[in-house]
Protein backbone atom coordinates (compact mmCIF):
# COMPACT_ATOMS: atom_id res chain seq x y z
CA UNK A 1 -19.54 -5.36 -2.54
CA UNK A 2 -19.40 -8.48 -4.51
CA UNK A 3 -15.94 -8.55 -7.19
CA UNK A 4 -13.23 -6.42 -7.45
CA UNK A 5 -11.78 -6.56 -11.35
CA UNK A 6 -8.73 -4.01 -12.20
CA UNK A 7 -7.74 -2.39 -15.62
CA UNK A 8 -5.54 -0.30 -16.81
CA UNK A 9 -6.11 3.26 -18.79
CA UNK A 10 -9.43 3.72 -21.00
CA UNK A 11 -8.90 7.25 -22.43
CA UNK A 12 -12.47 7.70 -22.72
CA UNK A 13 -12.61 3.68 -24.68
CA UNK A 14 -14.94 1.44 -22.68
CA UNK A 15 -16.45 -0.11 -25.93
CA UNK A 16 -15.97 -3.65 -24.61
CA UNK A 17 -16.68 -2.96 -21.16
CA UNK A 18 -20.81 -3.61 -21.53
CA UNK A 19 -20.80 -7.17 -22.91
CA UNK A 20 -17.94 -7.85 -20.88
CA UNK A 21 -20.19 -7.11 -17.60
CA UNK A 22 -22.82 -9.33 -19.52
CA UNK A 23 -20.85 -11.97 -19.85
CA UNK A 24 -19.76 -11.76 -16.69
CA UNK A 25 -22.76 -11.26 -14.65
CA UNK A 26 -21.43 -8.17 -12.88
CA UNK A 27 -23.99 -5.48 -10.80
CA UNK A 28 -23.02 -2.39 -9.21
CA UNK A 29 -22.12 -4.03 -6.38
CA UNK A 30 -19.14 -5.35 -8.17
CA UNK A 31 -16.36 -2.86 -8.49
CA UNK A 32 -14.03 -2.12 -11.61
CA UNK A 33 -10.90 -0.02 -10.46
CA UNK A 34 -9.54 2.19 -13.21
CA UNK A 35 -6.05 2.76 -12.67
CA UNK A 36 -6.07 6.70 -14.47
CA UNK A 37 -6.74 8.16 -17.45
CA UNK A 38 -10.50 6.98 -17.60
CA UNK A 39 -11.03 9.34 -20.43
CA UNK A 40 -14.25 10.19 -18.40
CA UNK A 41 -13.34 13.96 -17.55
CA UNK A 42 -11.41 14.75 -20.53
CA UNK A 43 -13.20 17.20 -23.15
CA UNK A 44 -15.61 18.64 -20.44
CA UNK A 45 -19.71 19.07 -20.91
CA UNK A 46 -21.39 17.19 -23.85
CA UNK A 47 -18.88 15.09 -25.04
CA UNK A 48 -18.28 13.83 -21.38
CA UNK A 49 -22.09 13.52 -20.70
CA UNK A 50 -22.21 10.90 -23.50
CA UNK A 51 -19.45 8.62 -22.23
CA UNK A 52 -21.02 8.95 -18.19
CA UNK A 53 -24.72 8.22 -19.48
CA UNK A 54 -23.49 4.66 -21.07
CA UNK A 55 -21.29 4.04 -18.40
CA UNK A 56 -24.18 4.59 -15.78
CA UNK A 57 -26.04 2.23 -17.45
CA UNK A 58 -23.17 -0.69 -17.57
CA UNK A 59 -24.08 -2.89 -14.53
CA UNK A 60 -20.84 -2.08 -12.74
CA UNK A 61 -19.21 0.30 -10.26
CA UNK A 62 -16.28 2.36 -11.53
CA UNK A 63 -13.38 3.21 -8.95
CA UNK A 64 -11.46 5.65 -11.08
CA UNK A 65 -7.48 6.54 -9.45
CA UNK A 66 -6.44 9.80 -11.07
CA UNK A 67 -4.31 9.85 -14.29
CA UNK A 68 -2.87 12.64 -16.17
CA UNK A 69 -4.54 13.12 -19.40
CA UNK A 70 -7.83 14.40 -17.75
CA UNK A 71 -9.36 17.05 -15.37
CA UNK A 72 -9.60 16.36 -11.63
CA UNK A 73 -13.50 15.87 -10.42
CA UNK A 74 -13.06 18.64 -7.81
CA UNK A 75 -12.40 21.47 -10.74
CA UNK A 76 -15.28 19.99 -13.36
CA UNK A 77 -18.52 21.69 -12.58
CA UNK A 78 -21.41 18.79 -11.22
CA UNK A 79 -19.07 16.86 -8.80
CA UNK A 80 -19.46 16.82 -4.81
CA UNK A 81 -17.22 15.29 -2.46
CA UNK A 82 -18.75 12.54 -0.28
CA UNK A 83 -17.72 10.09 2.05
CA UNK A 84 -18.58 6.86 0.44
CA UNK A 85 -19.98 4.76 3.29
CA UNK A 86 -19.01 1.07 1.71
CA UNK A 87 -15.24 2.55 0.61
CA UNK A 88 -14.58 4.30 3.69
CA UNK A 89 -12.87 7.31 1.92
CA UNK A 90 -13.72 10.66 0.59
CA UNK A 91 -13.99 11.28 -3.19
CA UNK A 92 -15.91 12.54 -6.11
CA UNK A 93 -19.79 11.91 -7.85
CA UNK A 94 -22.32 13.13 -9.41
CA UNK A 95 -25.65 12.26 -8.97
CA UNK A 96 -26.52 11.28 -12.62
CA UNK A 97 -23.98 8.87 -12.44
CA UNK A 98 -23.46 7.33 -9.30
CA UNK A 99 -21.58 4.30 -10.14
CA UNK A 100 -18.78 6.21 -11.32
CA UNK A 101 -16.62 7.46 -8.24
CA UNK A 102 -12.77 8.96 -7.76
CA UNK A 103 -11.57 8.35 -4.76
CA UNK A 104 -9.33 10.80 -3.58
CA UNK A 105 -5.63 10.01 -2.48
CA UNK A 106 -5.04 7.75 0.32
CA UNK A 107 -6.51 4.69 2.16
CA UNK A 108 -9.36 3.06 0.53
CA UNK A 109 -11.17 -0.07 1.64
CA UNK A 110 -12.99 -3.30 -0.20
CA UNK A 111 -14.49 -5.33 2.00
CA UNK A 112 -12.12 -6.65 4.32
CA UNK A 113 -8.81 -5.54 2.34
CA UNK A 114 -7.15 -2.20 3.28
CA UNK A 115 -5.56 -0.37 0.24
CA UNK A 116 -3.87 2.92 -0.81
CA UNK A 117 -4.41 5.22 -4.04
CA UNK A 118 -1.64 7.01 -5.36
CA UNK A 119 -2.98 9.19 -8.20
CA UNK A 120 -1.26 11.27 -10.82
CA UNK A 121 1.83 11.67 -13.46
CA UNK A 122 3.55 13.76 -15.47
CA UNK A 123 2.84 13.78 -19.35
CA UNK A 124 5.63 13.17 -21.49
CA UNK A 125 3.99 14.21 -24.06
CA UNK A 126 2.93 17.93 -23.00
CA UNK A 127 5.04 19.66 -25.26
CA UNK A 128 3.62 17.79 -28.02
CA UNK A 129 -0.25 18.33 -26.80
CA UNK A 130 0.62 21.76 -26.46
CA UNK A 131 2.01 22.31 -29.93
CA UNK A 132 -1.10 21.29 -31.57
CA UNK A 133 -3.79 22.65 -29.21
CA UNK A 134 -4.63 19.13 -27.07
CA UNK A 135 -5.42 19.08 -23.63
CA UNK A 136 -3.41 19.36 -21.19
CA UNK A 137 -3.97 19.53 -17.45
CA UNK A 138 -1.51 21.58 -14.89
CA UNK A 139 -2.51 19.76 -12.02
CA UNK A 140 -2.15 16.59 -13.29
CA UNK A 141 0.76 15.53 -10.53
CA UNK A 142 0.18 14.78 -6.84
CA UNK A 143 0.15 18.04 -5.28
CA UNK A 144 2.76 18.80 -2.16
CA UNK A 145 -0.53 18.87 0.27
CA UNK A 146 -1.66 15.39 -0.80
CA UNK A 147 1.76 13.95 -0.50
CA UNK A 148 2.25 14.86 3.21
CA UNK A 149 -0.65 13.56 3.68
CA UNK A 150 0.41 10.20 2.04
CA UNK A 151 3.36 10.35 4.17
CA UNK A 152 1.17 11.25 7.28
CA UNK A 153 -0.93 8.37 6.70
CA UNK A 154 2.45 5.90 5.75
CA UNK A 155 3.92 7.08 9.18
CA UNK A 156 1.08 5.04 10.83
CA UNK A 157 -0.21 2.48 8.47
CA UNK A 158 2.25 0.79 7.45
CA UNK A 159 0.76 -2.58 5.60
CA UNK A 160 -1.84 -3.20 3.30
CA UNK A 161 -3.34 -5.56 0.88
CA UNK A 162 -3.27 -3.66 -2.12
CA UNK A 163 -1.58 0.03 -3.74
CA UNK A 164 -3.02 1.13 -6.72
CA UNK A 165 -1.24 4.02 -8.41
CA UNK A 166 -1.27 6.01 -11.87
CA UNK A 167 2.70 5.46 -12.39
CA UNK A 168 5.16 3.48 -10.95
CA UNK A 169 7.76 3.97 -8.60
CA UNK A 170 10.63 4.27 -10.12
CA UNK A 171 12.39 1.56 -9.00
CA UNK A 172 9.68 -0.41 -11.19
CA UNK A 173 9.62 1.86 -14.30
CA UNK A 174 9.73 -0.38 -17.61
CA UNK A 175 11.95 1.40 -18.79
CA UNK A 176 11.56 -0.76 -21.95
CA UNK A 177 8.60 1.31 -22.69
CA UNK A 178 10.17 4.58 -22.79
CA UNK A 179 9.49 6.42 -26.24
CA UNK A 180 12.34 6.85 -28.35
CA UNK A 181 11.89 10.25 -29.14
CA UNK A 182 11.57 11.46 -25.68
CA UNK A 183 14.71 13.02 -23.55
CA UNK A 184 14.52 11.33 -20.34
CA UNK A 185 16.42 13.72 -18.83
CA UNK A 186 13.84 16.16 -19.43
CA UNK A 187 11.26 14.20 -17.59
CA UNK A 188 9.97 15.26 -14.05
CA UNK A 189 10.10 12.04 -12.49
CA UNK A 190 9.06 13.75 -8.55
CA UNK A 191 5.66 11.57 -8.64
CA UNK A 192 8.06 8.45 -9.34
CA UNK A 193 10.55 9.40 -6.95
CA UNK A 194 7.77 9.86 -4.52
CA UNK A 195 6.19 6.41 -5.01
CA UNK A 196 9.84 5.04 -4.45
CA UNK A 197 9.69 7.00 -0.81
CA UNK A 198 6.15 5.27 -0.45
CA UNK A 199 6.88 1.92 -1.63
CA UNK A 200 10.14 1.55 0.46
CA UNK A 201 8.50 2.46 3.68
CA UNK A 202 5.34 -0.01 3.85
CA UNK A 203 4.54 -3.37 3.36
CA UNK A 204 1.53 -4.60 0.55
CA UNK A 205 0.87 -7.74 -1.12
CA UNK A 206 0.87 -6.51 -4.46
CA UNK A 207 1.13 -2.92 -6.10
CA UNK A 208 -0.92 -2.36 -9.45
CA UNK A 209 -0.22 0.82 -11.71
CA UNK A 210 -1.17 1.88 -15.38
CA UNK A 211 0.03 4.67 -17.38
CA UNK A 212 2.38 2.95 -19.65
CA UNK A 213 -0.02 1.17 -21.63
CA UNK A 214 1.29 -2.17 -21.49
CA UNK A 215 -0.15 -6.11 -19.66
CA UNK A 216 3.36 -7.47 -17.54
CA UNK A 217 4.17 -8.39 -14.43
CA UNK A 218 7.34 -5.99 -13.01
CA UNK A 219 8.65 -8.10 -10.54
CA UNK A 220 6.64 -10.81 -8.43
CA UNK A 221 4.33 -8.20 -6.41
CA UNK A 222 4.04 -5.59 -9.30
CA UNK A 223 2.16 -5.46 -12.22
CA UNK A 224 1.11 -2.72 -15.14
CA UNK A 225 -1.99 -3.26 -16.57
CA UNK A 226 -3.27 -1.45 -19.94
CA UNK A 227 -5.98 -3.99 -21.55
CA UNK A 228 -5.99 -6.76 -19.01
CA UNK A 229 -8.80 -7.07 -16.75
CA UNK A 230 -8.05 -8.93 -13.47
CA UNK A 231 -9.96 -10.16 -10.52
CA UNK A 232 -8.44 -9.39 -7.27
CA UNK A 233 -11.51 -11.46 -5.24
């Protein structure tokens, strides 16, 4: 691969991202890491289709973590789980598309540079989704499985370059975000507790998460993105 580039959540709104690749002379060997809620496996079928066909033809590769607000690859019908030879991990395509790719949980590499994904989080919002007939996904947190098998991997790798998760540990929550009208004390915060678990045993160089739809730096090695795009090489 050529670039790596990192964004935040697109809920299914990658208007910009075409003339931003033009203007940037990106090709699919240059790789744009979605940090959940890519909006890309959200409403299922048709609707999806639409969004995959123009983002197959945006002259990019999309590395999509998992969010909350949208189905997991291995339950949509169409996917099959590869090894990706240049990424060194197992995840999720479809041949139509095949610069779109979720990577499952765990060790991921770009070129040199040896990285974790941390996918997953618990909507707020559910209750309110629920009420007026929105989607809303059950598995949308790291399952018990996948997180032993974080910890397996964190019991022998303990540094790398980069961590790229859905939500933050929550040590780093911006808490300055929270939504008034939400009880926080009604909030499953396991997948943040988790992260903290993660984050206290290893060394990185600099953690990236989304979710909370703002662009600030949380500390010197931690950043949200929402709208941002950064270029990690």
């Amino acid at each position: 691969m050529n670039r790596l580039f990192i964004t935040g959540d697109k809920h299914g709104t990658f208007f910009g991202m075409t003339p931003w690749c033009k203007l940037h002379n990106t090709t699919t060997d240059d790789v744009m890491i979605i940090l959940g809620d890519a909006g890309i496996n959200y409403y299922g079928k048709k609707r999806d289709w639409k969004l995959k066909k123009e983002l197959s033809q945006t002259p990019i590769t999309f590395v999509c973590v998992h969010g909350n607000h949208e189905m997991r690859p291995a339950t949509v019908e169409g996917y099959k789980k590869i090894f990706h030879p240049e990424f060194k991990c197992f995840g999720w395509i479809e041949e139509e598309y095949p610069n779109i790719f979720f990577p499952e949980d765990g060790v991921i590499f770009f070129n040199d540079t040896v990285n974790l994904i941390l996918g997953g989080a618990y909507s707020v919002d559910k209750d309110y989704r629920l009420e007026r007939g929105w989607n809303w996904f059950p598995d949308e947190q790291m399952s018990e499985d996948t997180k032993n098998k974080i910890r397996h991997i964190t019991d022998y790798t303990k540094s790398f370059d980069y961590i790229f998760s859905h939500t933050a540990p929550l040590k780093y929550e911006p808490s300055y975000l929270f939504l008034p009208q939400i009880d926080q004390s009604k909030v499953d915060k396991s997948m943040e507790k988790f992260l903290d678990e993660i984050e206290e045993k290893v060394q990185y160089n600099h953690w990236w998460f989304g979710h909370y739809h703002d662009d600030n730096n949380i500390g010197e090695r931690v950043t949200i993105l929402y709208q941002t795009i950064e270029q990690l090489f």
